[in-house]
PDB file of N, CA and C in Angstrom:
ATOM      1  N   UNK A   1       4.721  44.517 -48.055  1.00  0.00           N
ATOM      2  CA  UNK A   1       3.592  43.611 -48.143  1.00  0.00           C
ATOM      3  C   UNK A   1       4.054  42.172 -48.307  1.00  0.00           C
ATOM      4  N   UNK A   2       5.727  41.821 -47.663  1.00  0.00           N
ATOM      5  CA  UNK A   2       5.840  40.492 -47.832  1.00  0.00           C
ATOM      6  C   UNK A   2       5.039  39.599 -46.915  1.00  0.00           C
ATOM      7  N   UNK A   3       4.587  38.337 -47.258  1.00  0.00           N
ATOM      8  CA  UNK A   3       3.802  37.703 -46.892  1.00  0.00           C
ATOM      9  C   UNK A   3       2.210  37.699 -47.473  1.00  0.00           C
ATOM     10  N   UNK A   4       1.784  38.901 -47.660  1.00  0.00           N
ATOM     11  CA  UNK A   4       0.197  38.632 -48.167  1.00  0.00           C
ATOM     12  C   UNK A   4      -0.134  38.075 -49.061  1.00  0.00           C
ATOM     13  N   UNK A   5      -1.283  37.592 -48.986  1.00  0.00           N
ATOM     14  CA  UNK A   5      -1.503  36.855 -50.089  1.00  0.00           C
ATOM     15  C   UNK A   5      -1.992  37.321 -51.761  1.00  0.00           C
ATOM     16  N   UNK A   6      -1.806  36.915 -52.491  1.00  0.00           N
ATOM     17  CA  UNK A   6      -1.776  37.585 -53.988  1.00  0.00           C
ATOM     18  C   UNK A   6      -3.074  38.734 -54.309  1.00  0.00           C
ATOM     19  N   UNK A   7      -4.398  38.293 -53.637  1.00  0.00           N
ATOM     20  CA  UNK A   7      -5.360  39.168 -53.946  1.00  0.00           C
ATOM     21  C   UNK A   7      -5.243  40.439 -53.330  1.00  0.00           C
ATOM     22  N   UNK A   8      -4.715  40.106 -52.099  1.00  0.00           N
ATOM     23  CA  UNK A   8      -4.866  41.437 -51.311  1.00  0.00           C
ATOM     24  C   UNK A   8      -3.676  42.715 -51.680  1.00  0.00           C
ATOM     25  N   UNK A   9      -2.408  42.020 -52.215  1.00  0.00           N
ATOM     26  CA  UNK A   9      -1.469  42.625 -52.844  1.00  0.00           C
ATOM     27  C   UNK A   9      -2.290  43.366 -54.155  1.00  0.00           C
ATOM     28  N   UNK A  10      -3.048  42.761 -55.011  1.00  0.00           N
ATOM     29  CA  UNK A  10      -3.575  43.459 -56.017  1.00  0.00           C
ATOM     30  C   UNK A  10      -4.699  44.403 -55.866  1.00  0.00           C
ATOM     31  N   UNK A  11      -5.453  44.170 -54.402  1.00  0.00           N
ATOM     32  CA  UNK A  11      -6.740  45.183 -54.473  1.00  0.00           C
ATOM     33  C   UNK A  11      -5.499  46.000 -53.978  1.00  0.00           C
ATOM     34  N   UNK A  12      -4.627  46.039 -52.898  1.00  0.00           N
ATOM     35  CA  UNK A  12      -3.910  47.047 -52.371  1.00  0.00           C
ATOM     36  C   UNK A  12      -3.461  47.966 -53.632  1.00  0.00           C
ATOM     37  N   UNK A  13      -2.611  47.196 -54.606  1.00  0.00           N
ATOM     38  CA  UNK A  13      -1.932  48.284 -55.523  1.00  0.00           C
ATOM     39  C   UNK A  13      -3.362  48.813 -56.561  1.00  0.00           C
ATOM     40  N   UNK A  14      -4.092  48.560 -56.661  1.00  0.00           N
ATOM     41  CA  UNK A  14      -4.868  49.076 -57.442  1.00  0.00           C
ATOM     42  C   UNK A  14      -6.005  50.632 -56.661  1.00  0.00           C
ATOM     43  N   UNK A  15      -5.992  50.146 -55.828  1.00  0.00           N
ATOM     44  CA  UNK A  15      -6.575  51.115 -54.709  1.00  0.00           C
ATOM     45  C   UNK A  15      -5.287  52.336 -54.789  1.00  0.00           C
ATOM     46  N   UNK A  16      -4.485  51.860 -54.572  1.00  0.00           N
ATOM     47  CA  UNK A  16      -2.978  53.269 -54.650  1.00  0.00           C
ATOM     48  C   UNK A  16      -2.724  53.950 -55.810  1.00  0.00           C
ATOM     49  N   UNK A  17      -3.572  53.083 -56.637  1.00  0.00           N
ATOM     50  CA  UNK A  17      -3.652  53.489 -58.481  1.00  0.00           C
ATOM     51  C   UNK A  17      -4.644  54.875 -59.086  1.00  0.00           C
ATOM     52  N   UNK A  18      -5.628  54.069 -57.432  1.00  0.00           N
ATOM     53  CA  UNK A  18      -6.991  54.887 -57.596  1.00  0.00           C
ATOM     54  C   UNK A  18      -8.108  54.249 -58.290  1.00  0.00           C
ATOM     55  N   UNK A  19      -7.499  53.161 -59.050  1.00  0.00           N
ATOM     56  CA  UNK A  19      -8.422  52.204 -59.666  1.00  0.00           C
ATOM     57  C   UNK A  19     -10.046  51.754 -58.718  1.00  0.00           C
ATOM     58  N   UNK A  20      -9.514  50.768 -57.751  1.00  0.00           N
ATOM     59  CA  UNK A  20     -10.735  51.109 -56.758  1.00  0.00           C
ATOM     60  C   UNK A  20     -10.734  51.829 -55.609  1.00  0.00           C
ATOM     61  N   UNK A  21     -11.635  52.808 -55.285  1.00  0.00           N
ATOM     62  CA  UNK A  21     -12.096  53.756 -54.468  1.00  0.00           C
ATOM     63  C   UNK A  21     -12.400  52.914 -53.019  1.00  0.00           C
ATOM     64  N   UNK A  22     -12.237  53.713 -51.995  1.00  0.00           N
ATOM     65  CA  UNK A  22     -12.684  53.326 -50.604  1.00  0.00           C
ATOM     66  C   UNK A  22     -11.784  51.823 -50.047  1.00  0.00           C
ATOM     67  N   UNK A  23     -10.422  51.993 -50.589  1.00  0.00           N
ATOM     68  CA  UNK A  23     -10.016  50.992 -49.160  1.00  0.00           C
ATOM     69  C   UNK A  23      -8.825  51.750 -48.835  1.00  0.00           C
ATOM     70  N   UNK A  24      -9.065  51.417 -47.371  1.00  0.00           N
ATOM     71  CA  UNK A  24      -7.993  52.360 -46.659  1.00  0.00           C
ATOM     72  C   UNK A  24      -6.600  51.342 -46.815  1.00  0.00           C
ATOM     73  N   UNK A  25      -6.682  50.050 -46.388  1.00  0.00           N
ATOM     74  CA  UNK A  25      -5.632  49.434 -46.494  1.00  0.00           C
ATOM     75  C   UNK A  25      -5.813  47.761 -45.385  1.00  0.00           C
ATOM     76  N   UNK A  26      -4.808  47.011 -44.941  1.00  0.00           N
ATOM     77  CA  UNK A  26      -4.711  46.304 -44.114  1.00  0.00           C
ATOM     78  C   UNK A  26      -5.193  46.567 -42.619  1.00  0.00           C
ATOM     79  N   UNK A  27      -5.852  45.176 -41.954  1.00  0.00           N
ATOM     80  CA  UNK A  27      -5.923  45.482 -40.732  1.00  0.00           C
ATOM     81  C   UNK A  27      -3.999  45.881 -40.332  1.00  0.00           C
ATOM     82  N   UNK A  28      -3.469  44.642 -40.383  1.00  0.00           N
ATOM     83  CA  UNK A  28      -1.853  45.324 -40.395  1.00  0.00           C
ATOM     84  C   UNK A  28      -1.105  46.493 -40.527  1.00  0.00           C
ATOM     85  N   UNK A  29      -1.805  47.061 -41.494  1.00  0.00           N
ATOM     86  CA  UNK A  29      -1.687  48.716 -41.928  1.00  0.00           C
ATOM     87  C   UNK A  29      -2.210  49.141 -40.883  1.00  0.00           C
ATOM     88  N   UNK A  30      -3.279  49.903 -40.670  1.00  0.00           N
ATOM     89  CA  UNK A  30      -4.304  50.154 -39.960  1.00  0.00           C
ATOM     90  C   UNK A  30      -4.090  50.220 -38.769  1.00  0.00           C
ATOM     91  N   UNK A  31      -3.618  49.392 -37.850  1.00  0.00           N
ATOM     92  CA  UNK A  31      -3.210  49.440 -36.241  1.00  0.00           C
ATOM     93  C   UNK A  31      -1.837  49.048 -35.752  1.00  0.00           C
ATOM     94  N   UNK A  32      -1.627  50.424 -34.791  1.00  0.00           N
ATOM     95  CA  UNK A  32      -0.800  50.451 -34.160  1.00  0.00           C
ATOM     96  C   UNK A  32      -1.066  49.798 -32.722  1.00  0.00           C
ATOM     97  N   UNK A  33       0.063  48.634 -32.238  1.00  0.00           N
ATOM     98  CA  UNK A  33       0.517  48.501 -30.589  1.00  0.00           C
ATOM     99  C   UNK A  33       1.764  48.580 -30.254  1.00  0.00           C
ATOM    100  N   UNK A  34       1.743  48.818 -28.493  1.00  0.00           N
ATOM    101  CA  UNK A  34       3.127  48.604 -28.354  1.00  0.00           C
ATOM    102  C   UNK A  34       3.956  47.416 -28.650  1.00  0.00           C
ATOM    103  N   UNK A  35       5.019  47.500 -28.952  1.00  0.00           N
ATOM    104  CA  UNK A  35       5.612  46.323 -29.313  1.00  0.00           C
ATOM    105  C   UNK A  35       5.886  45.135 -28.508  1.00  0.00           C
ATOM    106  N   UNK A  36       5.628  45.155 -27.493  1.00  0.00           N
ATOM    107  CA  UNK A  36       5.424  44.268 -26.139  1.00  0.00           C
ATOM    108  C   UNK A  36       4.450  43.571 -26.361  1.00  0.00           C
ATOM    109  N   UNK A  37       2.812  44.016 -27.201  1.00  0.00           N
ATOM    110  CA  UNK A  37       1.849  43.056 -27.483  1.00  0.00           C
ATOM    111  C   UNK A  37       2.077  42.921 -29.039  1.00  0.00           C
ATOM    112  N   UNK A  38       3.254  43.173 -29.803  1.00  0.00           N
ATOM    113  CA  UNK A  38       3.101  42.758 -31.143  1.00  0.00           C
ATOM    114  C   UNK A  38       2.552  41.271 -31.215  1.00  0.00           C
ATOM    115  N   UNK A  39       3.482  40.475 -30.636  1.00  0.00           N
ATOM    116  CA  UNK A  39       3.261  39.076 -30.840  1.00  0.00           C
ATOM    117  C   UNK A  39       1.851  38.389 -30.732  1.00  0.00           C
ATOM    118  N   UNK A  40       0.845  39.123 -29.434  1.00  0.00           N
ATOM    119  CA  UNK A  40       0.064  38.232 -28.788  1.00  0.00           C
ATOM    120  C   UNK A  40      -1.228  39.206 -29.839  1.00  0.00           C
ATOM    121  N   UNK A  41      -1.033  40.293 -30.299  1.00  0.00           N
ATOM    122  CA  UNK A  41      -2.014  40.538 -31.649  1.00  0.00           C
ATOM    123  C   UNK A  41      -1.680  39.366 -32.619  1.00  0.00           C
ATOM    124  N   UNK A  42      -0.645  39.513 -32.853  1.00  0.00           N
ATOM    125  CA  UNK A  42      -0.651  38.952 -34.003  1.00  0.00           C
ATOM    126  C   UNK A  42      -1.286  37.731 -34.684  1.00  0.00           C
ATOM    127  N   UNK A  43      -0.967  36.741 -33.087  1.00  0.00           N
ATOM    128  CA  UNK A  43      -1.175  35.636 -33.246  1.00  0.00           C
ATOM    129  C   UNK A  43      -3.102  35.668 -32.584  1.00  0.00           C
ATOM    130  N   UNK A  44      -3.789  36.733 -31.946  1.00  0.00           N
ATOM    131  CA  UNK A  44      -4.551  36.429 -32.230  1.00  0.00           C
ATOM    132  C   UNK A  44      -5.251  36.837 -33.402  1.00  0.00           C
ATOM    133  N   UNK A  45      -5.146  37.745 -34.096  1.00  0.00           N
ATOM    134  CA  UNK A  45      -5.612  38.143 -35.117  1.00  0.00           C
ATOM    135  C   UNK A  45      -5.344  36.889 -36.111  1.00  0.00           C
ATOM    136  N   UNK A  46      -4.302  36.442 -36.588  1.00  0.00           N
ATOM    137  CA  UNK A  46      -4.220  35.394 -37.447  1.00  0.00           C
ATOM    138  C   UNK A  46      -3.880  35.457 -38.695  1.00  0.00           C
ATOM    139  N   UNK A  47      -4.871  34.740 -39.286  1.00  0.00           N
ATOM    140  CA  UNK A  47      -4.733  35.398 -41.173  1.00  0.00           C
ATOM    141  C   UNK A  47      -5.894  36.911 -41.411  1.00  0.00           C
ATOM    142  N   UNK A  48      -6.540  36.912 -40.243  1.00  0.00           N
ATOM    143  CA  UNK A  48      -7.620  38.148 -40.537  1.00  0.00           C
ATOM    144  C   UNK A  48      -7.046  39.703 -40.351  1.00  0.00           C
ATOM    145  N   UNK A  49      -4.988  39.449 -40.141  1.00  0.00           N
ATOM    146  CA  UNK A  49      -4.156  40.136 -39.874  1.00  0.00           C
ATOM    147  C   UNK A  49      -4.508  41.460 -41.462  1.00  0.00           C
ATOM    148  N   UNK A  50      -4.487  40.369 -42.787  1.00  0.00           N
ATOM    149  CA  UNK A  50      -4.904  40.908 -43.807  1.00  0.00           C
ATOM    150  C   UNK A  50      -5.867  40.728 -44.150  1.00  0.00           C
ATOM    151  N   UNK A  51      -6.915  41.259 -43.455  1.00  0.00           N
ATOM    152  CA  UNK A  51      -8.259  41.955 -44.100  1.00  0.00           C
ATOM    153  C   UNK A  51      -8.248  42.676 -44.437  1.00  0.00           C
ATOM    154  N   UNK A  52      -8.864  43.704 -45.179  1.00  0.00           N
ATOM    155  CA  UNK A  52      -8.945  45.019 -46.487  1.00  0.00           C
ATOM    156  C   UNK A  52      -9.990  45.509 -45.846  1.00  0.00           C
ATOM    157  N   UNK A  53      -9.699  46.340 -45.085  1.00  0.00           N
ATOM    158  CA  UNK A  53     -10.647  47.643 -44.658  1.00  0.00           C
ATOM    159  C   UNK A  53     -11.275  48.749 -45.592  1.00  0.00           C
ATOM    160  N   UNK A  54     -12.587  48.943 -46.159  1.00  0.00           N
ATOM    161  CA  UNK A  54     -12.956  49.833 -47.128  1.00  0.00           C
ATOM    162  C   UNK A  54     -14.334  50.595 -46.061  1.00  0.00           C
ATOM    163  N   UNK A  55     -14.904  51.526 -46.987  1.00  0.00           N
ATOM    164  CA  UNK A  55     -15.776  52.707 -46.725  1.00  0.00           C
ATOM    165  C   UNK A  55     -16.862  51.989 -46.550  1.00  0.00           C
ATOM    166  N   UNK A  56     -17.260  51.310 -47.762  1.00  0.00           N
ATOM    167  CA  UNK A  56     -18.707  50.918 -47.770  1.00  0.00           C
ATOM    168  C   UNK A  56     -18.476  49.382 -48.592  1.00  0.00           C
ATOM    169  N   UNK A  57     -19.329  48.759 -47.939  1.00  0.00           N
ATOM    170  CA  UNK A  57     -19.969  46.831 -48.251  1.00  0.00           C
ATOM    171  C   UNK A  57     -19.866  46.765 -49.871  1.00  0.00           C
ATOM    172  N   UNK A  58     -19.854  48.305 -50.738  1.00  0.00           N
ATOM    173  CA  UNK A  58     -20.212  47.751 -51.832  1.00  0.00           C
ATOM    174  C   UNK A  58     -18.899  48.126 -52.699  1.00  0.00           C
ATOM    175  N   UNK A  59     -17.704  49.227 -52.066  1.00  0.00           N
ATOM    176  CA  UNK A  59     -16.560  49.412 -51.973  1.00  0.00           C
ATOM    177  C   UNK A  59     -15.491  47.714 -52.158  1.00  0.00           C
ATOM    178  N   UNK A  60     -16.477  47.162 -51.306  1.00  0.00           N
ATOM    179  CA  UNK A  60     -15.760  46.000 -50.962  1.00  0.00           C
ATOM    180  C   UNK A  60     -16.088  44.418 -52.229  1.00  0.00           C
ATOM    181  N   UNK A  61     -17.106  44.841 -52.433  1.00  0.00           N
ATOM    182  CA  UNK A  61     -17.912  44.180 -53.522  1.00  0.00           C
ATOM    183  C   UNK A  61     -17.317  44.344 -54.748  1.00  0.00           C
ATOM    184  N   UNK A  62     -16.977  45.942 -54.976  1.00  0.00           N
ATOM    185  CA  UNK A  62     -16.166  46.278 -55.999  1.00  0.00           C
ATOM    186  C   UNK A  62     -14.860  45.388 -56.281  1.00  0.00           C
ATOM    187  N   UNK A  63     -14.351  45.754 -55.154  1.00  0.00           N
ATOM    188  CA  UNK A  63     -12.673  45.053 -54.941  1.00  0.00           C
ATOM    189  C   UNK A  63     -12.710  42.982 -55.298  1.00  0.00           C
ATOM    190  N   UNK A  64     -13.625  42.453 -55.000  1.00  0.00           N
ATOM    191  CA  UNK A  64     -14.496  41.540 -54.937  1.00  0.00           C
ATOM    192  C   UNK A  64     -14.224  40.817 -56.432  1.00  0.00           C
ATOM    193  N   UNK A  65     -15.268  42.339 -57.308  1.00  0.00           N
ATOM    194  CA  UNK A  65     -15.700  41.740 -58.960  1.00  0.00           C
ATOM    195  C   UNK A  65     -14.420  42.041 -59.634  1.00  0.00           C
ATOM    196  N   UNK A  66     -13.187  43.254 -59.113  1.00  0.00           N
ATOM    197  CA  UNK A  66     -11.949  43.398 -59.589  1.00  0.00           C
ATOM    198  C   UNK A  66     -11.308  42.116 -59.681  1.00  0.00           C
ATOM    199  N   UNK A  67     -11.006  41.497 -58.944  1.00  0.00           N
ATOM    200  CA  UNK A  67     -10.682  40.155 -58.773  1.00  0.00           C
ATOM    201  C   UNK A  67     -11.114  39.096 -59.243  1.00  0.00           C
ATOM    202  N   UNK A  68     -12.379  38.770 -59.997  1.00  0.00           N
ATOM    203  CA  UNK A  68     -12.869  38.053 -60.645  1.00  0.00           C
ATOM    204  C   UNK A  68     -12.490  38.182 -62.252  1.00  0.00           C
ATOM    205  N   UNK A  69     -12.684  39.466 -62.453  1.00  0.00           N
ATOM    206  CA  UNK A  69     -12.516  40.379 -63.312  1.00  0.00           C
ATOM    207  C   UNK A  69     -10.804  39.500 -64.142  1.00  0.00           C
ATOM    208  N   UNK A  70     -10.269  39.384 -63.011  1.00  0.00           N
ATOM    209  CA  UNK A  70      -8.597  40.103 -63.347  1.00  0.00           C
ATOM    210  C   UNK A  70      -7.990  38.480 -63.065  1.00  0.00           C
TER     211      UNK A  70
END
């Protein structure tokens, strides 16, 4: 997880904790390409590379008030 930024490092490890429920992980995590289009994802995806994919809006809300919380 070098590079991400501090929140997403903490919903990540806390989610692996079990602490919060329903996130699967990184868009980064999350999808596979061939390595021929690594680059031209990458760069279009951007910083939305680490978005936090969860179950449900309120999954995400959770992860959200964790962070306020913490």
């Amino acid at each position: 997880m070098e590079g991400y930024s501090g929140a997403v490092k903490k919903i990540i490890k806390e989610s692996q904790k079990g602490t919060l429920k329903g996130i699967h992980g990184t868009v980064s995590q999350l999808i596979s390409v061939d390595s021929e289009y690594a680059v031209a994802i990458e760069t279009a995806l951007g910083a939305q590379i680490q978005n936090i994919i969860t179950d449900t809006e309120n999954d995400a809300k959770k992860a959200i008030g964790f962070l306020k919380e913490s």
